[in-house]
Protein backbone atom coordinates (compact mmCIF):
# COMPACT_ATOMS: atom_id res chain seq x y z
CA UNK A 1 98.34 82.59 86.41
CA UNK A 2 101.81 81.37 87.11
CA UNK A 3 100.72 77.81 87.11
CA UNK A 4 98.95 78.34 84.10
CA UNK A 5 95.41 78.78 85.04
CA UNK A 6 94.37 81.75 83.07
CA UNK A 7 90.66 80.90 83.93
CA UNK A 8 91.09 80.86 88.12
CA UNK A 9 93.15 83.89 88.19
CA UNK A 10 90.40 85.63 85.55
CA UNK A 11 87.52 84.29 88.59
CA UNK A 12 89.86 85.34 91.60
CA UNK A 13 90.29 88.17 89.95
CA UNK A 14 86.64 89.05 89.45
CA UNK A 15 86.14 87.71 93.07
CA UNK A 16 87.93 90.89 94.21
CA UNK A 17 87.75 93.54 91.85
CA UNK A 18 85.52 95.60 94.07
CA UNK A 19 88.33 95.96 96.87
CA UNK A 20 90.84 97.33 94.60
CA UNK A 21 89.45 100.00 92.77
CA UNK A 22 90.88 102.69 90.85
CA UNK A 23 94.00 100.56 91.17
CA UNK A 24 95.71 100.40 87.74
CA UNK A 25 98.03 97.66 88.57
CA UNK A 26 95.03 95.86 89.01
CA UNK A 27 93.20 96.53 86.08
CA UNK A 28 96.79 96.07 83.78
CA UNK A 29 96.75 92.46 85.19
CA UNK A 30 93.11 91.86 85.04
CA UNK A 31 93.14 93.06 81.03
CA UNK A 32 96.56 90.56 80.52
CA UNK A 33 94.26 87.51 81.68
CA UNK A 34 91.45 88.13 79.59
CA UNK A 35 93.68 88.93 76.09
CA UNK A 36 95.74 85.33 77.17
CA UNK A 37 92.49 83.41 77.21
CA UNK A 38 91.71 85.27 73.80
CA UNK A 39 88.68 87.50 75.21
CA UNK A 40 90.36 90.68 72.91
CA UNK A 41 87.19 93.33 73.46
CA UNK A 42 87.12 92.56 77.57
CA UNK A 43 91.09 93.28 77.65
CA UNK A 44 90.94 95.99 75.60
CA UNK A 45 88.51 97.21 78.09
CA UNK A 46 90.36 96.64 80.84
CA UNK A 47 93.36 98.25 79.74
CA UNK A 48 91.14 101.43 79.12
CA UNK A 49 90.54 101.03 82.79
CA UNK A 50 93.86 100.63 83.64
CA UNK A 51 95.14 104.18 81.68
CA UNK A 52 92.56 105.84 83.03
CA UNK A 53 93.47 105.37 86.23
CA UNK A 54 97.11 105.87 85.70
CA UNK A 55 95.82 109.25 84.28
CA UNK A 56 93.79 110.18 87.24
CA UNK A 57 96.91 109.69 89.36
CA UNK A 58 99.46 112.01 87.51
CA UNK A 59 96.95 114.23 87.16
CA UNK A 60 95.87 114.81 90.99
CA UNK A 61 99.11 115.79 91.56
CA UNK A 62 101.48 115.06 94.35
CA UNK A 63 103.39 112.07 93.05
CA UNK A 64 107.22 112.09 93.63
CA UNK A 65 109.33 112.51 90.63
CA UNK A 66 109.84 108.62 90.89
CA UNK A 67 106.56 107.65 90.97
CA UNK A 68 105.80 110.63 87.87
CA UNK A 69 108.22 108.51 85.66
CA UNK A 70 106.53 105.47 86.75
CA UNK A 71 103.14 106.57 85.51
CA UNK A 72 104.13 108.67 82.39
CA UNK A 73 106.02 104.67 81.81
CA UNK A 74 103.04 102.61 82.45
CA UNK A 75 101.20 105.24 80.31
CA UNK A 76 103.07 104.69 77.43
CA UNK A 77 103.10 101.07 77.46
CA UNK A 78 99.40 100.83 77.82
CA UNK A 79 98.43 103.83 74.75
């Protein structure tokens, strides 16, 4: 993505979505790809995903008060 090719990073990023999930990093970045290359509905989707999992994680419990303001961040940026 850095050297500007939305469309490899959107296949590598396909290429290895099944070892990475549940990992809302992941699916932040893999919805940024898809709204760059103007695919709207398939980011949108993505950063559904991506919440999701953020909310899954603060609401398990056991994240440090760091990592709590991390999430409640990311959430808030992504809503």
């Amino acid at each position: 993505m850095e050297r500007g090719d939305l469309q490899g990073a959107h296949e590598l990023l396909r290429k290895h979505a099944g070892s990475v999930a549940g990992d809302a990093d992941y699916y932040a970045f893999d919805a940024a790809v898809p709204q760059r290359l103007g695919r709207h509905k398939e980011a949108v989707a993505g950063y559904r995903e991506a919440l999701d999992a953020y909310r899954r994680a603060k609401f398990a419990g056991g994240l440090s008060p760091p990592l709590l303001a991390f999430v409640d961040q990311r959430m808030k940026q992504l809503q």
